[in-house]
PDB file of N, CA and C in Angstrom:
ATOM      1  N   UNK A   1      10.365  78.119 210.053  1.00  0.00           N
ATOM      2  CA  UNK A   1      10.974  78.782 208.919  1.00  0.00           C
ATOM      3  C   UNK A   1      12.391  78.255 208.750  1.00  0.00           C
ATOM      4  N   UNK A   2      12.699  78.056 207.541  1.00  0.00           N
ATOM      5  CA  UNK A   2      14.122  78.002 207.386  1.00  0.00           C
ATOM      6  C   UNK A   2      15.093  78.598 206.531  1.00  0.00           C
ATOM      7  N   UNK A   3      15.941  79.034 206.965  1.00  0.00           N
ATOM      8  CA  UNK A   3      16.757  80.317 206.326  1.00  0.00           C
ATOM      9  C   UNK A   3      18.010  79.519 205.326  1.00  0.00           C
ATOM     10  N   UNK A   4      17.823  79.932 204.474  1.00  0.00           N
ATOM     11  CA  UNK A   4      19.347  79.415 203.986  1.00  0.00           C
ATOM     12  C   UNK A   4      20.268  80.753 203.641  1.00  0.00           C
ATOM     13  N   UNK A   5      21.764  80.542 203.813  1.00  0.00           N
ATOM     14  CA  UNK A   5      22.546  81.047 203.542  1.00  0.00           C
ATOM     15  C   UNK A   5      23.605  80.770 202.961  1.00  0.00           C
ATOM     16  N   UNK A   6      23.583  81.438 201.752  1.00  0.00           N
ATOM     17  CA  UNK A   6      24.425  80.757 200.206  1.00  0.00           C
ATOM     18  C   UNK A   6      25.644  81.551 200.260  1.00  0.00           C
ATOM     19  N   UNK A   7      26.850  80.596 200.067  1.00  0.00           N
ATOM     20  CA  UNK A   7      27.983  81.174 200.067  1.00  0.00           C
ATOM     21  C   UNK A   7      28.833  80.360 199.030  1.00  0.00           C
ATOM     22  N   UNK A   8      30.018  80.638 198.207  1.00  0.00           N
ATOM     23  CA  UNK A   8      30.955  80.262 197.258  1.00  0.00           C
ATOM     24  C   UNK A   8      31.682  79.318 197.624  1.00  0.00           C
ATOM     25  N   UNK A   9      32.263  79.203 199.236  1.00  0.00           N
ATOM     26  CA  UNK A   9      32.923  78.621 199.610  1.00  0.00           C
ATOM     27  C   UNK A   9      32.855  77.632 201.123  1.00  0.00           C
ATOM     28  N   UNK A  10      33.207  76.563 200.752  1.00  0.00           N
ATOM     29  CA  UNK A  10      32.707  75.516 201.969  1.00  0.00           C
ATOM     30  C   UNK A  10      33.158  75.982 203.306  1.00  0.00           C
ATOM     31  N   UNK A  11      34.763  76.406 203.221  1.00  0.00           N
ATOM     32  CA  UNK A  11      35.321  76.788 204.222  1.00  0.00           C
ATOM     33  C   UNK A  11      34.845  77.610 205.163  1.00  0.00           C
ATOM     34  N   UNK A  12      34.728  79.132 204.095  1.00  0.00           N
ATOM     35  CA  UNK A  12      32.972  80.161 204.562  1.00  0.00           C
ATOM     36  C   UNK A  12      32.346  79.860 205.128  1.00  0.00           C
ATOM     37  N   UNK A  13      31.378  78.727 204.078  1.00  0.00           N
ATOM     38  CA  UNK A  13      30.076  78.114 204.804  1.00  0.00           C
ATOM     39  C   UNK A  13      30.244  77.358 206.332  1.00  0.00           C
ATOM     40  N   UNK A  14      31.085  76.877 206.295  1.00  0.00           N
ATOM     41  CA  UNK A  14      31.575  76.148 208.011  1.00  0.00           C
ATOM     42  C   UNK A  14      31.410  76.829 208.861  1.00  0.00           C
ATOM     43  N   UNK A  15      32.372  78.044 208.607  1.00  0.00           N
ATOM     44  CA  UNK A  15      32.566  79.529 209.629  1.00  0.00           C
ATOM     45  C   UNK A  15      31.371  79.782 210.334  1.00  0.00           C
ATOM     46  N   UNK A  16      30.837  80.554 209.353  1.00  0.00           N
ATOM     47  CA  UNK A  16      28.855  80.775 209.292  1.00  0.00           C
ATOM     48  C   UNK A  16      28.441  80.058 210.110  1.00  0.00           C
ATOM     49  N   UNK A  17      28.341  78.763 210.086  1.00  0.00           N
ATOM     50  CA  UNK A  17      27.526  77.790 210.550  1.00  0.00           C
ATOM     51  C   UNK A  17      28.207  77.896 212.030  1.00  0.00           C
ATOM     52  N   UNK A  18      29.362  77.852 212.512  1.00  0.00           N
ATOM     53  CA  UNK A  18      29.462  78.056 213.619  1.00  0.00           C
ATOM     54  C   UNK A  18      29.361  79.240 214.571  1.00  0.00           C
ATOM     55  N   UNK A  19      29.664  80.190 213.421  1.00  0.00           N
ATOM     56  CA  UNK A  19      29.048  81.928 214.478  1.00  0.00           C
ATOM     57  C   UNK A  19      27.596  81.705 214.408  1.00  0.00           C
ATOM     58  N   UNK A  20      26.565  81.202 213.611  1.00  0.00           N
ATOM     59  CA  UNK A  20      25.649  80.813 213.503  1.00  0.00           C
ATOM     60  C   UNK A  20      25.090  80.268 214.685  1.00  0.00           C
ATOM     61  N   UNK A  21      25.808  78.969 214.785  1.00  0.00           N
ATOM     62  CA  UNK A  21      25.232  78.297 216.396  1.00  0.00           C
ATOM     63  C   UNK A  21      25.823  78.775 217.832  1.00  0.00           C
ATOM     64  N   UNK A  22      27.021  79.903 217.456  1.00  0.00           N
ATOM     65  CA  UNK A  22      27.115  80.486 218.682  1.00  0.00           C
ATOM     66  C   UNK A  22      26.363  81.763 219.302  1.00  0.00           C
ATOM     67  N   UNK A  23      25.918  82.484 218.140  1.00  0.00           N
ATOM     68  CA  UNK A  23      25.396  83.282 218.240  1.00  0.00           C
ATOM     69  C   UNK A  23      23.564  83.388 218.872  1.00  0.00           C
ATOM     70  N   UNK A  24      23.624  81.869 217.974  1.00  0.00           N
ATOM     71  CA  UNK A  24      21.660  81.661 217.836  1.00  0.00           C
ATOM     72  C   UNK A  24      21.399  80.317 219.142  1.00  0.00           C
ATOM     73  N   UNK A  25      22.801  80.076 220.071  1.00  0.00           N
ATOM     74  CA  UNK A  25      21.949  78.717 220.001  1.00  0.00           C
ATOM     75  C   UNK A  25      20.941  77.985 220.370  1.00  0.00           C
ATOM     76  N   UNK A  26      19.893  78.731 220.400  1.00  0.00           N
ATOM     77  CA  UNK A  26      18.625  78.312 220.567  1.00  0.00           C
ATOM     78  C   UNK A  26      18.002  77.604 219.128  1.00  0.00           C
ATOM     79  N   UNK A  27      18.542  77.454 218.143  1.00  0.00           N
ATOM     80  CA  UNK A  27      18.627  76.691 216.773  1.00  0.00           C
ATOM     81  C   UNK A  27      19.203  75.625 216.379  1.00  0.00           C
ATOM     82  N   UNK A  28      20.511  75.561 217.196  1.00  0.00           N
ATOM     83  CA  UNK A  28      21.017  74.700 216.818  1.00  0.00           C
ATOM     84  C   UNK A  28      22.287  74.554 216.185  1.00  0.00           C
ATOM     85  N   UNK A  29      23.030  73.942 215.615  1.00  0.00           N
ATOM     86  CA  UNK A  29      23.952  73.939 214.703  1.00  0.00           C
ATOM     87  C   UNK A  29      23.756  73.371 213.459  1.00  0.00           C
ATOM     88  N   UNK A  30      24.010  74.714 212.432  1.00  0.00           N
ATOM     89  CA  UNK A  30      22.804  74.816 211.356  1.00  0.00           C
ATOM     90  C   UNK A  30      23.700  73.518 210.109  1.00  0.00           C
ATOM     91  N   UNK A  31      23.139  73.161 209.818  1.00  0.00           N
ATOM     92  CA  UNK A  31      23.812  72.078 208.413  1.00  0.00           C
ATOM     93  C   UNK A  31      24.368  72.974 207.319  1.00  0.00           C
ATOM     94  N   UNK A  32      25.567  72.144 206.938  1.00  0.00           N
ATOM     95  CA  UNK A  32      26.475  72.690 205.564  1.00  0.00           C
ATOM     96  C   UNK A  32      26.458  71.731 204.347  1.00  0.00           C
ATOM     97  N   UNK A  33      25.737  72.202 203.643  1.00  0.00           N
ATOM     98  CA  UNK A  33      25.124  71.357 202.507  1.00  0.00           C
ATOM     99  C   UNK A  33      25.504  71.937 200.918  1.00  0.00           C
ATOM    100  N   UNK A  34      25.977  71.140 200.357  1.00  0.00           N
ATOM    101  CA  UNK A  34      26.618  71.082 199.257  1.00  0.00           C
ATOM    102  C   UNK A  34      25.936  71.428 198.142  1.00  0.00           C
ATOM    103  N   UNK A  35      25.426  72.346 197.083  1.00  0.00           N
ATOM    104  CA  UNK A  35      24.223  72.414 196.448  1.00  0.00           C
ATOM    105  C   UNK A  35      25.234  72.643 194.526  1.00  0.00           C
ATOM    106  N   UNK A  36      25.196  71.817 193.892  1.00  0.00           N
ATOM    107  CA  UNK A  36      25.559  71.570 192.753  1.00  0.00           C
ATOM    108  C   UNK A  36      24.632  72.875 191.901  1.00  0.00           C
ATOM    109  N   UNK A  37      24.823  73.340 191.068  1.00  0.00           N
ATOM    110  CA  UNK A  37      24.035  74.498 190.232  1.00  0.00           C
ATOM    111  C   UNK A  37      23.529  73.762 188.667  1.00  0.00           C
ATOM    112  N   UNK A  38      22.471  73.344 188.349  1.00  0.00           N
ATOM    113  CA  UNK A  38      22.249  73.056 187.260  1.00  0.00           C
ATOM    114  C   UNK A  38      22.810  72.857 186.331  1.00  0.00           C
ATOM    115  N   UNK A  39      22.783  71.822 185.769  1.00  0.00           N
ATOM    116  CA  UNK A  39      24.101  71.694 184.470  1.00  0.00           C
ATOM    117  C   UNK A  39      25.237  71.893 184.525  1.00  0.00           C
ATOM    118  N   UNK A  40      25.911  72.062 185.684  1.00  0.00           N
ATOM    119  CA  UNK A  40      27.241  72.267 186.317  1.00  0.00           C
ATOM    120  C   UNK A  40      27.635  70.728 186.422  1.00  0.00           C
ATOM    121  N   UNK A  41      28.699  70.428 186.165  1.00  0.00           N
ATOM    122  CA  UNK A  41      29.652  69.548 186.166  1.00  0.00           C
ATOM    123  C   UNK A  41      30.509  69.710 187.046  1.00  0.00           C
ATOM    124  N   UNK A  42      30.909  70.721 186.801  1.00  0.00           N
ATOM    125  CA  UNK A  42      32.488  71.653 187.604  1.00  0.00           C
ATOM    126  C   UNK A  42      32.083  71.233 189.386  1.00  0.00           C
ATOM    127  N   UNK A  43      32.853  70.524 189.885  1.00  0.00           N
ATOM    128  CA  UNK A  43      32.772  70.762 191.559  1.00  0.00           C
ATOM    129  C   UNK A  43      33.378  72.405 191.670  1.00  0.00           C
ATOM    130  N   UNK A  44      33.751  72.792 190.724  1.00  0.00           N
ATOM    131  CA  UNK A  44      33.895  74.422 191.410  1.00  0.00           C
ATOM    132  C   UNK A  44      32.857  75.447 191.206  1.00  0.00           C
ATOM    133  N   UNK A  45      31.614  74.843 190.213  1.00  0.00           N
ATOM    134  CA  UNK A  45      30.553  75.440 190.645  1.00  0.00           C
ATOM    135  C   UNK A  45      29.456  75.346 191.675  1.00  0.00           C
ATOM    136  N   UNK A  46      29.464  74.635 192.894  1.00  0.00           N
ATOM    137  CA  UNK A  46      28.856  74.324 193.493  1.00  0.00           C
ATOM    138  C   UNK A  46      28.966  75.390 194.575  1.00  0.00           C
ATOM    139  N   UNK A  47      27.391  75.550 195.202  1.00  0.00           N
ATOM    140  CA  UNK A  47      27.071  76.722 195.697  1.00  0.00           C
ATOM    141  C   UNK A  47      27.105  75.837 197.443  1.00  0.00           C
ATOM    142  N   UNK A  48      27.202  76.648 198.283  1.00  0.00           N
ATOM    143  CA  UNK A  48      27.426  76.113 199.843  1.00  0.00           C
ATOM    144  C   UNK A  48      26.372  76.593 200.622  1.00  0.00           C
ATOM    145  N   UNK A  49      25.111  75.684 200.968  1.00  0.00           N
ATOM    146  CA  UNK A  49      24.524  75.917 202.152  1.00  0.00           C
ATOM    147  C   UNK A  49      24.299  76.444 203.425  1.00  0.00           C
ATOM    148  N   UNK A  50      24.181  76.981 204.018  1.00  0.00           N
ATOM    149  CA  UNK A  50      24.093  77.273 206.017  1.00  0.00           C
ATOM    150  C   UNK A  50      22.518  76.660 205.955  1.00  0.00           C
ATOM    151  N   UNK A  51      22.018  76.029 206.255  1.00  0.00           N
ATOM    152  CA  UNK A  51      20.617  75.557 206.514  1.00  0.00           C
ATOM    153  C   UNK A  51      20.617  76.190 208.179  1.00  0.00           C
ATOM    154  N   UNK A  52      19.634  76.978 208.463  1.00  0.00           N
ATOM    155  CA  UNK A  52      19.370  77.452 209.540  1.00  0.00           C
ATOM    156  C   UNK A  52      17.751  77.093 209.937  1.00  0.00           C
ATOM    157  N   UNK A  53      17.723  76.186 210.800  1.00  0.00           N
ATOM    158  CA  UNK A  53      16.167  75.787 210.771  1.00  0.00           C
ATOM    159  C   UNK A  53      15.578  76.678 211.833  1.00  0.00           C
ATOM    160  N   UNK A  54      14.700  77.113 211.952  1.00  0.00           N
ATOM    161  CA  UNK A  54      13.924  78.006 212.690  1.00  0.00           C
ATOM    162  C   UNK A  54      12.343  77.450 213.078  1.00  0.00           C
ATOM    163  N   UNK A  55      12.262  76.400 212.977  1.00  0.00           N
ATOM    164  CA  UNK A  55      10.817  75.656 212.814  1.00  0.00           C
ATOM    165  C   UNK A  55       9.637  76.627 213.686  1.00  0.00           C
ATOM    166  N   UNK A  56       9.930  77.314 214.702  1.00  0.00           N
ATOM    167  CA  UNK A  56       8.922  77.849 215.641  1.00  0.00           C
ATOM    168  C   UNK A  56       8.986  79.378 215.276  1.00  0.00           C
ATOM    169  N   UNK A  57       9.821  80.019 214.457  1.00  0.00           N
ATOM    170  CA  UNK A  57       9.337  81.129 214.129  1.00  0.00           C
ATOM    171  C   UNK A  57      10.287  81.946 215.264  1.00  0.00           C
ATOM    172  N   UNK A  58      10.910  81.770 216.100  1.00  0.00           N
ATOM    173  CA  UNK A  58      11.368  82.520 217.138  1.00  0.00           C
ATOM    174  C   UNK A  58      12.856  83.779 216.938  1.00  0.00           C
ATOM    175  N   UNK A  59      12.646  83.618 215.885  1.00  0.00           N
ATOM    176  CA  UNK A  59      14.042  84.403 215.322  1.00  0.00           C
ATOM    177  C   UNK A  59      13.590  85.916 214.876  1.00  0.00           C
ATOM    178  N   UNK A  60      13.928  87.489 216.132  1.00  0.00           N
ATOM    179  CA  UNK A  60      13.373  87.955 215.526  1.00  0.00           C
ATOM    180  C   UNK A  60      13.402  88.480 214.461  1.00  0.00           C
ATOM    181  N   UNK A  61      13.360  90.133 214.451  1.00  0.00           N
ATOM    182  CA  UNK A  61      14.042  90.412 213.294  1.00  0.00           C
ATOM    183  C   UNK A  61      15.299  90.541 213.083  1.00  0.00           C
ATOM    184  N   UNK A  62      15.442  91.322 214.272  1.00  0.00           N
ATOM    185  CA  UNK A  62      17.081  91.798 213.976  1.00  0.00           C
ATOM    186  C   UNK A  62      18.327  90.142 214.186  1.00  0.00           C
ATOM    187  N   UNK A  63      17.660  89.466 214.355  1.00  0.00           N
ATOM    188  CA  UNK A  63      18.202  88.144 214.602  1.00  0.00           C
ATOM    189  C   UNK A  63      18.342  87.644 213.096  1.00  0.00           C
ATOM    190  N   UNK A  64      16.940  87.943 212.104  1.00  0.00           N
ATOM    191  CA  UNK A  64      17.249  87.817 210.738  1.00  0.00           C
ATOM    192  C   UNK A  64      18.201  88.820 209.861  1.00  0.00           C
ATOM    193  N   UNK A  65      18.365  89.854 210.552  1.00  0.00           N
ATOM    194  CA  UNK A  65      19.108  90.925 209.811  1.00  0.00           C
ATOM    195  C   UNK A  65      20.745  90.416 209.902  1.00  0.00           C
ATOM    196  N   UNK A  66      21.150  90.114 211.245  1.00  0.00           N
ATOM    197  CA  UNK A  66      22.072  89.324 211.167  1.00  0.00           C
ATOM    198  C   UNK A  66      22.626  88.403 210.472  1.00  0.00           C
ATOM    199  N   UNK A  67      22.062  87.485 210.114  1.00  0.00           N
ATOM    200  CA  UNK A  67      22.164  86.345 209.025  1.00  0.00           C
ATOM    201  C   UNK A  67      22.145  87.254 207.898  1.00  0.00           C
ATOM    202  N   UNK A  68      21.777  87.939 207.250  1.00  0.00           N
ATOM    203  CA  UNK A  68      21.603  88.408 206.072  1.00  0.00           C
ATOM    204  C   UNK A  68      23.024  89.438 206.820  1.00  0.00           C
ATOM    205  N   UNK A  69      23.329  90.110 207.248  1.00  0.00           N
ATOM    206  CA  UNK A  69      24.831  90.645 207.747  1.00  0.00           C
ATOM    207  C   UNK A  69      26.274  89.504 207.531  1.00  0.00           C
ATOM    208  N   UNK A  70      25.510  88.138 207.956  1.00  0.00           N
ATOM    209  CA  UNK A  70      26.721  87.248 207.680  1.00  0.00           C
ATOM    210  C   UNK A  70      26.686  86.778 206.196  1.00  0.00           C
ATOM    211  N   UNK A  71      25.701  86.427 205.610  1.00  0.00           N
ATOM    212  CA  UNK A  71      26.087  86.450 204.385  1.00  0.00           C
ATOM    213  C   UNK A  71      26.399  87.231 203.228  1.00  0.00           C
ATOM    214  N   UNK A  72      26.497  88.532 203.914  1.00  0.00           N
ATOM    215  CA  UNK A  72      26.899  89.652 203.049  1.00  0.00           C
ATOM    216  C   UNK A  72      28.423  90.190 203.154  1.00  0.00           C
ATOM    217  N   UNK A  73      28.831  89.567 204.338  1.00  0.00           N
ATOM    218  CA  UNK A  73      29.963  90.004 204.936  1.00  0.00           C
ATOM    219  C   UNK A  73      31.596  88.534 203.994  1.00  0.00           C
ATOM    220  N   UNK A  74      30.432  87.483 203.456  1.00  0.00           N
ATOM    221  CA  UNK A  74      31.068  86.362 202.917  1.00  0.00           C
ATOM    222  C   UNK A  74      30.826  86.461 201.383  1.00  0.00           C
ATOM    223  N   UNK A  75      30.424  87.604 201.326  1.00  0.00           N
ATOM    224  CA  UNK A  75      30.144  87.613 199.637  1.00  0.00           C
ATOM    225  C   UNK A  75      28.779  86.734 199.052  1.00  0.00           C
ATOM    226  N   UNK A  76      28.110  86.363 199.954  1.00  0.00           N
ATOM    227  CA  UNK A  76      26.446  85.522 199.786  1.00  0.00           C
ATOM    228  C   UNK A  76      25.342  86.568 199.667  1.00  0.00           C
ATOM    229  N   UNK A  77      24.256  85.527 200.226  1.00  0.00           N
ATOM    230  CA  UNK A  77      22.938  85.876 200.490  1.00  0.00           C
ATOM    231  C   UNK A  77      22.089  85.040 201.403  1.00  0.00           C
ATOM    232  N   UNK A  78      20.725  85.543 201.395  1.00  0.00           N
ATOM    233  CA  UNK A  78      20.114  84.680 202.558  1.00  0.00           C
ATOM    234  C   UNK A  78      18.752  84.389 201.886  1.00  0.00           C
ATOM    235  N   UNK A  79      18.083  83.392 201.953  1.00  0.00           N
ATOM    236  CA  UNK A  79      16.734  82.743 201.376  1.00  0.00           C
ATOM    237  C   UNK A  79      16.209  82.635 201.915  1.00  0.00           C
ATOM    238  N   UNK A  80      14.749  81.712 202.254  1.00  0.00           N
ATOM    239  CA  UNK A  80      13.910  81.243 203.076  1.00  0.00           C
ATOM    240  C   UNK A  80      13.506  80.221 202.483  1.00  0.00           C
ATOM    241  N   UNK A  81      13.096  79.142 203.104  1.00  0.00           N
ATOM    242  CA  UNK A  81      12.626  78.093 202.304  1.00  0.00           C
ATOM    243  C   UNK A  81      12.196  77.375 202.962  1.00  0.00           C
TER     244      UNK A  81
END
């Protein structure tokens, strides 16, 4: 499974990614990926990644509730994909 976690700001998104791999690190250290928004031009519309890969499923729940805690706590959200 892989979780994404969308945030406004790169700086944010960095943060994340490192309470992320300190917290999880049985995952890894998750990628910060740059995601442009449709028809956006503006580099200030561009939305910020946490790619959290989970490939084996081992994350439980409350391990997912967390992530969805950090991106709520940054003004985001959390996906799956």
């Amino acid at each position: 499974m892989r979780h994404l976690l969308v945030l406004a700001d790169r700086d944010d998104a960095e943060e994340v990614a490192e309470v992320v791999a300190g917290e999880f690190p049985a995952l890894g250290v998750p990628a910060v990926v740059r995601e442009t928004l449709a028809g956006e031009d503006d580099a200030e519309d561009a939305q910020w990644l946490v790619v959290v890969e989970d490939p084996s499923g081992t994350l439980p729940p409350e391990g997912v509730a967390r992530l969805d805690a950090l991106a709520e706590e940054y003004e985001g959200w959390r996906e799956t994909g």
